[in-house]
Protein backbone atom coordinates (compact mmCIF):
# COMPACT_ATOMS: atom_id res chain seq x y z
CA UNK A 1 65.46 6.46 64.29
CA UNK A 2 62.34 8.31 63.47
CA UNK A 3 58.94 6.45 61.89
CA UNK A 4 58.98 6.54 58.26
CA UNK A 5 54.79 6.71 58.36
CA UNK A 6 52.29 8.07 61.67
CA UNK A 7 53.89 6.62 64.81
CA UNK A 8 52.29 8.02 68.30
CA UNK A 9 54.48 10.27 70.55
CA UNK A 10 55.27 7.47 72.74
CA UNK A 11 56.54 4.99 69.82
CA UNK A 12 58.93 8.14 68.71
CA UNK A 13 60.47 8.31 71.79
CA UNK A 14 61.29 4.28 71.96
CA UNK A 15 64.49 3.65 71.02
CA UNK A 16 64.90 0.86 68.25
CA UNK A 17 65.64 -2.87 69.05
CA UNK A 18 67.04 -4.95 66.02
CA UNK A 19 64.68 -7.73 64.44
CA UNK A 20 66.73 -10.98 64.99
CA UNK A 21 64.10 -13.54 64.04
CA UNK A 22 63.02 -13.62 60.06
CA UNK A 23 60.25 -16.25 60.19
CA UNK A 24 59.14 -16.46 56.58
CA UNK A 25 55.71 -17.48 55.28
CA UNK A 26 55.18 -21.36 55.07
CA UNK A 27 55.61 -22.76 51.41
CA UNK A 28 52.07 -23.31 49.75
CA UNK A 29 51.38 -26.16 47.16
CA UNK A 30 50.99 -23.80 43.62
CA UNK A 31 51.10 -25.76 40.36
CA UNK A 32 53.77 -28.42 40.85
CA UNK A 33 55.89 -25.91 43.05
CA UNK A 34 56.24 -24.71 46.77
CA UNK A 35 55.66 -21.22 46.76
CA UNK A 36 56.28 -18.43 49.85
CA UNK A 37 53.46 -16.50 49.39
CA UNK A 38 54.30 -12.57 50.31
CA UNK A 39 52.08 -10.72 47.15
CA UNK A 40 49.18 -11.31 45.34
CA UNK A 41 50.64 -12.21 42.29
CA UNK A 42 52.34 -14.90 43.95
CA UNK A 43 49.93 -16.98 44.11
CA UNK A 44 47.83 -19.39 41.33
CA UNK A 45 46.01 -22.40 41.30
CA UNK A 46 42.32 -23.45 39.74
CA UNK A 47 39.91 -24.28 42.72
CA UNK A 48 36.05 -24.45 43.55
CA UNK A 49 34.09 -22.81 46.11
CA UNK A 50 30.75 -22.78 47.45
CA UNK A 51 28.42 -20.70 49.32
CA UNK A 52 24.75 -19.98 50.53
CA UNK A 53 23.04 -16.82 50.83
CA UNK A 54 21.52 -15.36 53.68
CA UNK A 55 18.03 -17.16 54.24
CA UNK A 56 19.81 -20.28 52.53
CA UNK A 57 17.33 -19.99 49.58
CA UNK A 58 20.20 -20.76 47.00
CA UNK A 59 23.72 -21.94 47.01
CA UNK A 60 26.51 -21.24 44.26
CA UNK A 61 29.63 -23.41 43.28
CA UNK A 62 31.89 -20.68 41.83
CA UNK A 63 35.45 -21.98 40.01
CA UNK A 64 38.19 -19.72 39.64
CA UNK A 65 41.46 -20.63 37.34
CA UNK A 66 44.57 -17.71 39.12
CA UNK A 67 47.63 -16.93 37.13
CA UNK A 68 49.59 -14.33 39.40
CA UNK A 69 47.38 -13.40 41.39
CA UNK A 70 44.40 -12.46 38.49
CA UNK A 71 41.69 -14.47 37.72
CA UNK A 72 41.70 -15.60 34.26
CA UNK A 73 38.42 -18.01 33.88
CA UNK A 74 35.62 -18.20 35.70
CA UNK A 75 32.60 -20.35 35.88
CA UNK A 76 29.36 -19.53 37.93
CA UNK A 77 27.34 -22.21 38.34
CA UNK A 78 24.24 -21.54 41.08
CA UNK A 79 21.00 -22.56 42.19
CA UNK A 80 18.16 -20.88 43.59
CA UNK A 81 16.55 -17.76 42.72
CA UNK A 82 15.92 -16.07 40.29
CA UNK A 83 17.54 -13.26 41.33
CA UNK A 84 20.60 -15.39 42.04
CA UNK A 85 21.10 -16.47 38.22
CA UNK A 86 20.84 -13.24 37.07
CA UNK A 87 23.76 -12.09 39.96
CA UNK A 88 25.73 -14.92 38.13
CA UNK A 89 25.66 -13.25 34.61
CA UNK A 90 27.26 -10.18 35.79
CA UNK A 91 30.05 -11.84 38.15
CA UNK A 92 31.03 -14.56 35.17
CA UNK A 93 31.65 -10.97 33.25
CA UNK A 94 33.32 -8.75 35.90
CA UNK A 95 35.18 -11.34 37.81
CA UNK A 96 38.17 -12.22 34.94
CA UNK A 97 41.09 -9.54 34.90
CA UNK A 98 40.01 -8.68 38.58
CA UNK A 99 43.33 -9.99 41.19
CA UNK A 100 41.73 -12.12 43.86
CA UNK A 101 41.84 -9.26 46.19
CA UNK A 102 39.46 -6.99 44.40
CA UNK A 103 37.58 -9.87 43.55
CA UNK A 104 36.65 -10.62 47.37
CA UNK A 105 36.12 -6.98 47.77
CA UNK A 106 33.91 -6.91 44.58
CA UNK A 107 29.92 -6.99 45.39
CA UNK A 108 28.90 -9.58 43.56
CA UNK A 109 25.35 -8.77 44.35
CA UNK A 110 24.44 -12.60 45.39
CA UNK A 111 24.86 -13.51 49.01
CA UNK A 112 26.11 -16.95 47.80
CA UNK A 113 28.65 -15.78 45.26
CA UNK A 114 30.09 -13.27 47.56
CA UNK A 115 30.04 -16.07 50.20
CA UNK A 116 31.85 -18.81 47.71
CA UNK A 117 34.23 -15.80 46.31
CA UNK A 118 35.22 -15.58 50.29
CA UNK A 119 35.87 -19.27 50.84
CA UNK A 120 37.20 -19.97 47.17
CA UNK A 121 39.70 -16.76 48.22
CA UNK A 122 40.59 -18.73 51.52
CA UNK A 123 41.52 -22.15 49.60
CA UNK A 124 43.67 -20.32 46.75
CA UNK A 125 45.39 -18.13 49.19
CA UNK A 126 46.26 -21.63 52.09
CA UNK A 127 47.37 -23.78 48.50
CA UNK A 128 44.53 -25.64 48.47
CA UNK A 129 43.70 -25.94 44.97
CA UNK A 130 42.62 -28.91 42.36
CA UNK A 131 45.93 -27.49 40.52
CA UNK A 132 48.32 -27.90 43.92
CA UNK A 133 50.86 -30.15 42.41
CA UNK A 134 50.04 -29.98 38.68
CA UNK A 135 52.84 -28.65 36.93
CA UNK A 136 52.28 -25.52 35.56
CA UNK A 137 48.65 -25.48 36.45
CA UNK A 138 45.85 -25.99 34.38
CA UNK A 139 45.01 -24.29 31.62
CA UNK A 140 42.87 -21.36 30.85
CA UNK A 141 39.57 -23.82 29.59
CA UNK A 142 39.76 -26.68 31.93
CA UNK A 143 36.65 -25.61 34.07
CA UNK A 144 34.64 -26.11 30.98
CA UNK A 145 35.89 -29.78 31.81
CA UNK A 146 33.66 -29.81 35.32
CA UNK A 147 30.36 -29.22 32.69
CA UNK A 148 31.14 -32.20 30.17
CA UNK A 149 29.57 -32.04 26.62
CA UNK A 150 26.75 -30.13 25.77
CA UNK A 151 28.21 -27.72 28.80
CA UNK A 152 25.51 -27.85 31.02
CA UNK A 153 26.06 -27.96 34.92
CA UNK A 154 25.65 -31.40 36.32
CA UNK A 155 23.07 -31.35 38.34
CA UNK A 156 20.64 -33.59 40.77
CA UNK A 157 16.92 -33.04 41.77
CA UNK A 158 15.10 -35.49 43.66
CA UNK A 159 11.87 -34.97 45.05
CA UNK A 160 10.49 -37.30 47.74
CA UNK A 161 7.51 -37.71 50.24
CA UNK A 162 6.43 -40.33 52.75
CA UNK A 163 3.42 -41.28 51.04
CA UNK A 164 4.12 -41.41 47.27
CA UNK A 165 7.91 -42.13 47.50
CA UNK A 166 10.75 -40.91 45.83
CA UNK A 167 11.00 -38.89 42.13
CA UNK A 168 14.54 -38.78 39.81
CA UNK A 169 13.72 -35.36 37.69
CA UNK A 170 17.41 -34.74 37.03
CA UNK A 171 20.93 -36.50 36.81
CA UNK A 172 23.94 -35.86 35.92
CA UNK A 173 22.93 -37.88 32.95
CA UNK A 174 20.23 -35.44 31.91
CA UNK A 175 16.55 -34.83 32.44
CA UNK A 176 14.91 -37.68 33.42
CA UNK A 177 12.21 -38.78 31.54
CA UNK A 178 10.93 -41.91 33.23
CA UNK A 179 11.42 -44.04 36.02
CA UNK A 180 11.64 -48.40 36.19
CA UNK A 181 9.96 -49.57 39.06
CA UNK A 182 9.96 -53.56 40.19
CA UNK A 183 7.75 -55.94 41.44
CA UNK A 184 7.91 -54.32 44.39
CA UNK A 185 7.50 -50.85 43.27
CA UNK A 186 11.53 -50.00 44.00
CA UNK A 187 13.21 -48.21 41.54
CA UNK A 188 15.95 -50.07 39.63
CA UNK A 189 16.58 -47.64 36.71
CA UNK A 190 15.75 -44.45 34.83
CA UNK A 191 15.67 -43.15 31.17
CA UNK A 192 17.16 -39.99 30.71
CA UNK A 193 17.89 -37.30 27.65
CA UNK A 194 21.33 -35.69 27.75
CA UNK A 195 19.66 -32.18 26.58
CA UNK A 196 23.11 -30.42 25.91
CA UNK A 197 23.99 -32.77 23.32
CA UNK A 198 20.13 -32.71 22.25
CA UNK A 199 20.50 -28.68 21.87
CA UNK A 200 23.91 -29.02 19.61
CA UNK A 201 22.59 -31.51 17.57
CA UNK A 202 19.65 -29.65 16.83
CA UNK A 203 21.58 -26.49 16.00
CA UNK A 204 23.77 -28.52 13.65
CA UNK A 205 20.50 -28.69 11.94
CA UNK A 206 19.29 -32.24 12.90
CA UNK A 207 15.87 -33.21 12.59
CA UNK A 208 14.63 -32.38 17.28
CA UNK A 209 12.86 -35.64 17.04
CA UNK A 210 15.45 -37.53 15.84
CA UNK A 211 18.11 -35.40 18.25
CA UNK A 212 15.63 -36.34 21.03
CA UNK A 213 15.92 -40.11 20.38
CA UNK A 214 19.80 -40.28 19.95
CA UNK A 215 20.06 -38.84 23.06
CA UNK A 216 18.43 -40.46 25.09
CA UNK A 217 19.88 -43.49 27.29
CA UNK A 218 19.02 -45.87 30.29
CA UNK A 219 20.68 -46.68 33.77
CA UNK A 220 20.23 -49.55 35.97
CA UNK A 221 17.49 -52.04 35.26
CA UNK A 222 15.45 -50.20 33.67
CA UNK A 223 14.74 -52.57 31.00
CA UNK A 224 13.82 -55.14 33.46
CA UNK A 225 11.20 -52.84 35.07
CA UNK A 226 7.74 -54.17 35.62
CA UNK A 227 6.23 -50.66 35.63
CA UNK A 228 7.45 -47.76 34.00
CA UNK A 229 6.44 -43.99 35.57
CA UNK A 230 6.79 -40.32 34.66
CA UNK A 231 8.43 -38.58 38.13
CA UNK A 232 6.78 -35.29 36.92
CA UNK A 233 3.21 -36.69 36.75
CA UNK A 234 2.55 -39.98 37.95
């Protein structure tokens, strides 16, 4: 039997030994079915990775919805640089229509979107999706769910030091406007303003003062706080 493809001289002159064992791939969880994965377009699921960059400066959470092996919806959410957020723009465009194999060998530019394209890759290709046993998946629009209304990432900064103590500036609420302090100067609450919903309402053509007011909201005991600061300057 001669190599179909480049064999060395020392393979041609082997003589052939019959493959008794056919050990096929291990079933993966894929939308509400247990798929043998052999080819790209066998496998789909929605999933989330992240990754840093290099000198850990920024980190990305990068969501990816696969339908046979091609990404149909993505959503690049990072934070960071400057540099980074710009990187983000051009991967949220290039990365649908791409299979999941070009898209791990695409340069996405950012260290931490190539890095979360490489671990999000590693999780869709092992079945280890949010969309494992959903049947059918999810569909093309449900990682707009992971941003809520006003589609805005959900994100938290707190800023802290020995001295002065700790400072809310942003919850998954919204930005935080002020903080409740007790007797004891702990805080027990914060007033926030959800400033997706603020935006629409304003572009609906509602008055920003009174878009501001409807949308803001208090957690905690804040209305029981005996001092009232503002993280960003007090």
């Amino acid at each position: 039997m001669t190599c179909s493809y480049m064999c060395s001289h020392e393979v041609e002159e082997m003589c052939p030994v019959a493959k008794g064992a056919r050990h096929d791939p291990a079933p993966i969880p894929e939308e509400g079915k247990w798929v043998k994965s052999k080819e790209i377009k066998d496998i789909s699921g929605l999933t989330h990775g992240v990754g840093a960059c290099a000198p850990q400066q920024g980190t990305c959470k990068l969501t990816l919805n696969v339908k046979e092996g091609v990404i149909r919806e993505a959503l690049v959410e990072t934070i960071g640089c400057s540099g980074m957020t710009h990187s983000a723009a051009m991967a949220a465009e290039v990365l649908p229509g791409k299979t999941i194999l070009e898209a791990l060998n695409t340069d996405l530019v950012c260290d931490a979107i190539n890095v979360a394209m490489r671990e999000l890759f590693l999780q869709i290709v092992y079945g280890r999706t949010q969309s494992a046993f959903s049947d059918d998946g999810l569909p093309v629009g449900a990682g707009l769910e992971d941003l809520g209304k006003g589609l805005r990432s959900q994100v938290g900064t707190m800023y802290s030091t020995e001295p002065k103590g700790v400072r809310y500036l942003e919850m998954a609420e919204g930005y935080v406007l002020a903080e409740g302090l007790d007797e004891n100067g702990e805080v027990i609450g914060y007033k926030t303003v959800h400033l997706g919903k603020m935006m629409e309402a304003i572009k609906k053509g509602v008055d920003p003062k009174e878009a501001f007011e409807k949308n803001v909201a208090t957690k905690g005991r804040f209305e029981d706080a005996v001092k009232v600061i503002d993280p960003r300057k007090e």
